[in-house]
C-alpha atoms as a PDB file:
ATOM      1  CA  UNK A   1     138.087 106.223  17.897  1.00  0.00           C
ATOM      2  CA  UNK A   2     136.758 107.971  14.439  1.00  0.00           C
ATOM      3  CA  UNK A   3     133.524 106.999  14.049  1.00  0.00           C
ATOM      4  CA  UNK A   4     132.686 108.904  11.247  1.00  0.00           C
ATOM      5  CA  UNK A   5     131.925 106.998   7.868  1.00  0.00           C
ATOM      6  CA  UNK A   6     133.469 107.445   4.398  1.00  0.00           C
ATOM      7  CA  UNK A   7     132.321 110.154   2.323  1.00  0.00           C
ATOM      8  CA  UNK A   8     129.186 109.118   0.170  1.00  0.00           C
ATOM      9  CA  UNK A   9     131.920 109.969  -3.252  1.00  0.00           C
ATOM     10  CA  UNK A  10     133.732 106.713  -1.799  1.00  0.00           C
ATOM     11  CA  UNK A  11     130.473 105.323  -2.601  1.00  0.00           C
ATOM     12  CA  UNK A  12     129.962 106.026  -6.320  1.00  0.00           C
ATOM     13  CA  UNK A  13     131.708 103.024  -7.406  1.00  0.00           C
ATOM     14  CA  UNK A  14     129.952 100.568  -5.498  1.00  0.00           C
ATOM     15  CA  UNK A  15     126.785  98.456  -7.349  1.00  0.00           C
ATOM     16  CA  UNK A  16     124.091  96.486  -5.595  1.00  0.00           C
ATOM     17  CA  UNK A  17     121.994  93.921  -7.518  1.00  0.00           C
ATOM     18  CA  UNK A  18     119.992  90.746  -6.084  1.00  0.00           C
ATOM     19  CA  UNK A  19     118.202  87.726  -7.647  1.00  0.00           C
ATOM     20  CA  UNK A  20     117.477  84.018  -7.045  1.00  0.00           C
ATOM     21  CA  UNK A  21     119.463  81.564  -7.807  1.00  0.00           C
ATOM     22  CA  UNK A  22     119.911  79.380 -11.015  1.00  0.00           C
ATOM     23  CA  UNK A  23     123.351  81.157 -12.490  1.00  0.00           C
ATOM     24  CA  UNK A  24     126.624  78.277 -11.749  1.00  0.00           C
ATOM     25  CA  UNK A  25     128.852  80.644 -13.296  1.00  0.00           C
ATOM     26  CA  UNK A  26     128.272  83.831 -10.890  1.00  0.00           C
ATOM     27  CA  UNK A  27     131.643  85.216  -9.035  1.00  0.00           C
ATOM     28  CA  UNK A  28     132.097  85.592  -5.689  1.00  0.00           C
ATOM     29  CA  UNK A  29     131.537  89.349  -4.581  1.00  0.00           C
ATOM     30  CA  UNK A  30     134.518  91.253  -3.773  1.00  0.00           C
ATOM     31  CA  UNK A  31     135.300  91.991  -0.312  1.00  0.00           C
ATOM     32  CA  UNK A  32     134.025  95.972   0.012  1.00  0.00           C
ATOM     33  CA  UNK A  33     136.009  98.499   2.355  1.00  0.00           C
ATOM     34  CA  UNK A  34     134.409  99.398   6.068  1.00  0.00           C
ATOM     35  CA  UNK A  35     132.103 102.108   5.209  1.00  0.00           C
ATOM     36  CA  UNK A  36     130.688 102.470   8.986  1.00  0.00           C
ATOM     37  CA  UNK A  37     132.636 101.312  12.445  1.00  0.00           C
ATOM     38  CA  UNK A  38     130.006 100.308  14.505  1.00  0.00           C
ATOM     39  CA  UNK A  39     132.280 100.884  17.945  1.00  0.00           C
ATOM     40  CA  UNK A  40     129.665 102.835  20.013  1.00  0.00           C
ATOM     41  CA  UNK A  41     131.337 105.607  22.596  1.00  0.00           C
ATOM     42  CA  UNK A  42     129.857 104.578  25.612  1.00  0.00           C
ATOM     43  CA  UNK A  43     129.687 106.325  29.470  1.00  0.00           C
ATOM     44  CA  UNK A  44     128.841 104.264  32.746  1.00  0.00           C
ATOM     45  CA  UNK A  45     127.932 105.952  35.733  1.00  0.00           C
ATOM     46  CA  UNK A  46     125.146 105.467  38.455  1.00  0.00           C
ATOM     47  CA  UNK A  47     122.025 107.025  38.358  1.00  0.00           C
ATOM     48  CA  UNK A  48     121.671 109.513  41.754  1.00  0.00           C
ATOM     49  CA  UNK A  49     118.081 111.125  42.207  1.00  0.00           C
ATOM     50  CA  UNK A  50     119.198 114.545  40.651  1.00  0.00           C
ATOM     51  CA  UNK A  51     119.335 113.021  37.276  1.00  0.00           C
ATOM     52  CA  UNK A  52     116.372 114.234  34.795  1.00  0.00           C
ATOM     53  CA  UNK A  53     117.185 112.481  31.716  1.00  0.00           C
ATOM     54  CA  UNK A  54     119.388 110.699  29.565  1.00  0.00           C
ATOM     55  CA  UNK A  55     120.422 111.417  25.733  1.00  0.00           C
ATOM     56  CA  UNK A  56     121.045 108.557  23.614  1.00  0.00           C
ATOM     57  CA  UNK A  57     122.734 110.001  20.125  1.00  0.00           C
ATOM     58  CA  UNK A  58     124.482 108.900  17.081  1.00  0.00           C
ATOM     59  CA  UNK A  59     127.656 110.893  16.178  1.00  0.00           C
ATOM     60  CA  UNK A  60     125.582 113.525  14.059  1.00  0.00           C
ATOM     61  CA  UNK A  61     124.484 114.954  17.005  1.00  0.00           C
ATOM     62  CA  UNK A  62     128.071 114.976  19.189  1.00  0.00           C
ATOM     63  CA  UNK A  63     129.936 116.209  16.069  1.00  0.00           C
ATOM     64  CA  UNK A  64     128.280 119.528  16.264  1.00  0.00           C
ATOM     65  CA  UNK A  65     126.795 119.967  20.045  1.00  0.00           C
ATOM     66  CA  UNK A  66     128.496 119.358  23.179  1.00  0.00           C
ATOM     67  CA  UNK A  67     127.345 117.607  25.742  1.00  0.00           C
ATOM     68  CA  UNK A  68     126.281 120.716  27.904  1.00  0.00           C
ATOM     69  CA  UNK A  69     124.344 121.970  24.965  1.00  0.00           C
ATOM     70  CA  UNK A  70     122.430 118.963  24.644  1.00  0.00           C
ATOM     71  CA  UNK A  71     121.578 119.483  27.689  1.00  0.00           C
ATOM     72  CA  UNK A  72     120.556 122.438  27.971  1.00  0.00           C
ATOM     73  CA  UNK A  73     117.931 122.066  24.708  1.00  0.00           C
ATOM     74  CA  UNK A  74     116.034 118.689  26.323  1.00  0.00           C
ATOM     75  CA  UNK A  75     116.583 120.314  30.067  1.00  0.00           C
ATOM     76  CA  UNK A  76     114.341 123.550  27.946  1.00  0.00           C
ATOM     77  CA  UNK A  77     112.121 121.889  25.853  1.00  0.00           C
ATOM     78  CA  UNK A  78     111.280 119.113  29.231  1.00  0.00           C
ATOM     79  CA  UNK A  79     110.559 122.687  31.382  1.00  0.00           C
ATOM     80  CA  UNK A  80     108.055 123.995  28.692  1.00  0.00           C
ATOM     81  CA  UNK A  81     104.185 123.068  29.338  1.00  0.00           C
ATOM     82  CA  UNK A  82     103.569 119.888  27.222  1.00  0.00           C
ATOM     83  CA  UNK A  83     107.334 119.185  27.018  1.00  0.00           C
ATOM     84  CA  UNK A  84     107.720 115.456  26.005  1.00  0.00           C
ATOM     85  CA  UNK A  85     110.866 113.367  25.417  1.00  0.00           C
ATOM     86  CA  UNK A  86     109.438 112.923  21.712  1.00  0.00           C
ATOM     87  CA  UNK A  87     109.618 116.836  21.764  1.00  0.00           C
ATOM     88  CA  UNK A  88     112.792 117.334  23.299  1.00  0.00           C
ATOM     89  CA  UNK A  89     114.632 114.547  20.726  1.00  0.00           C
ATOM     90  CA  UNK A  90     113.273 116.357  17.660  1.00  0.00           C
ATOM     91  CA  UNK A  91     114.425 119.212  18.952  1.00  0.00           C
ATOM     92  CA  UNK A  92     118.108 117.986  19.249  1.00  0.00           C
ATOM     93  CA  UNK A  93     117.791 116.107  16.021  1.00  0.00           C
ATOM     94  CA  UNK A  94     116.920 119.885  14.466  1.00  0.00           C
ATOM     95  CA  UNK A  95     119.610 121.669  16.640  1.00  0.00           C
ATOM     96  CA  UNK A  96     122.316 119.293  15.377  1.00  0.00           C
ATOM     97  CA  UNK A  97     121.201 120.023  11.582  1.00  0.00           C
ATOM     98  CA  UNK A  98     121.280 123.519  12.353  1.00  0.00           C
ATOM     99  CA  UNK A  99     124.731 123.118  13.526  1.00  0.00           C
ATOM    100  CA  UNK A 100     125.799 122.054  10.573  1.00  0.00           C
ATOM    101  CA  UNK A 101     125.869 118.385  10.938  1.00  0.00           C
ATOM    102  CA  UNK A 102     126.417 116.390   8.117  1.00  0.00           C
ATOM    103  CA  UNK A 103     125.712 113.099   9.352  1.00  0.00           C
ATOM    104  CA  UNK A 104     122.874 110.831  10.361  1.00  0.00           C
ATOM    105  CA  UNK A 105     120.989 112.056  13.287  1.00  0.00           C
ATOM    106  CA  UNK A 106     119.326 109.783  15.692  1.00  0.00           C
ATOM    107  CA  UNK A 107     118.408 110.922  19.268  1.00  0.00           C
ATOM    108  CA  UNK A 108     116.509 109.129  22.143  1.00  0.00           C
ATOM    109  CA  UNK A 109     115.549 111.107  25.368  1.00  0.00           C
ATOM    110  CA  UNK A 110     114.274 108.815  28.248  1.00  0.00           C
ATOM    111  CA  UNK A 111     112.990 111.120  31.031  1.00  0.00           C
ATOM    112  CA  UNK A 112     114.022 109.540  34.236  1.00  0.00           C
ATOM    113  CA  UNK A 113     113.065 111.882  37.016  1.00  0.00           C
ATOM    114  CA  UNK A 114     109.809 109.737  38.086  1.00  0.00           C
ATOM    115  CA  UNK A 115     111.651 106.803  38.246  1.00  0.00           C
ATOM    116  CA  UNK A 116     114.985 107.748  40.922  1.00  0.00           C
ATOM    117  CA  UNK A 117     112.072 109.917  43.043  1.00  0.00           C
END
């Protein structure tokens, strides 16, 4: 499925405005196109005591990285001293926009290793 959403041009055309109540004679809005589809990809598998980590993501991030690359920058950032989850998803969020993403980007890293031990 294309989850990408319409260009922000699609956009220009479209008004907001709110208030309270009082005006009888106000129209019923008209029915706006699907800017976003809100159908999440999503992967089951179990958890075996190898696994470090897992990436959640929003499509800015898969549009430009693959999966292995992903990877690899939270698998780098997690090996450094310090290395936090926090770290490692900021990280990602600035290797997507580096890539050239042009889309929202939203990453969670939940560190799992001290949990399957």
């Amino acid at each position: 499925c294309d989850q990408r959403a319409t260009p922000r041009s699609a956009m220009s055309n479209v008004s907001c405005c709110s208030g309270t109540g009082g005006d009888s004679s106000k129209q019923p809005e008209p029915k706006l196109p699907e800017l976003l589809l809100a159908e999440p990809t999503v992967a089951e598998r179990e958890l075996h005591p190898d696994d470090q980590f897992i990436i959640m993501g929003c499509d800015g991030v898969w549009d430009v990285l693959s999966d292995q690359q992903a990877c690899d920058c939270v698998r780098g950032v997690l090996s450094q001293a310090g290395g936090s989850p926090k770290a490692a998803a900021k990280k990602l969020v600035g290797d997507a926009y580096t890539a050239g993403s042009l889309d929202n980007i939203s990453v969670v890293v939940a560190v799992l290793q001290h949990y399957l031990s």
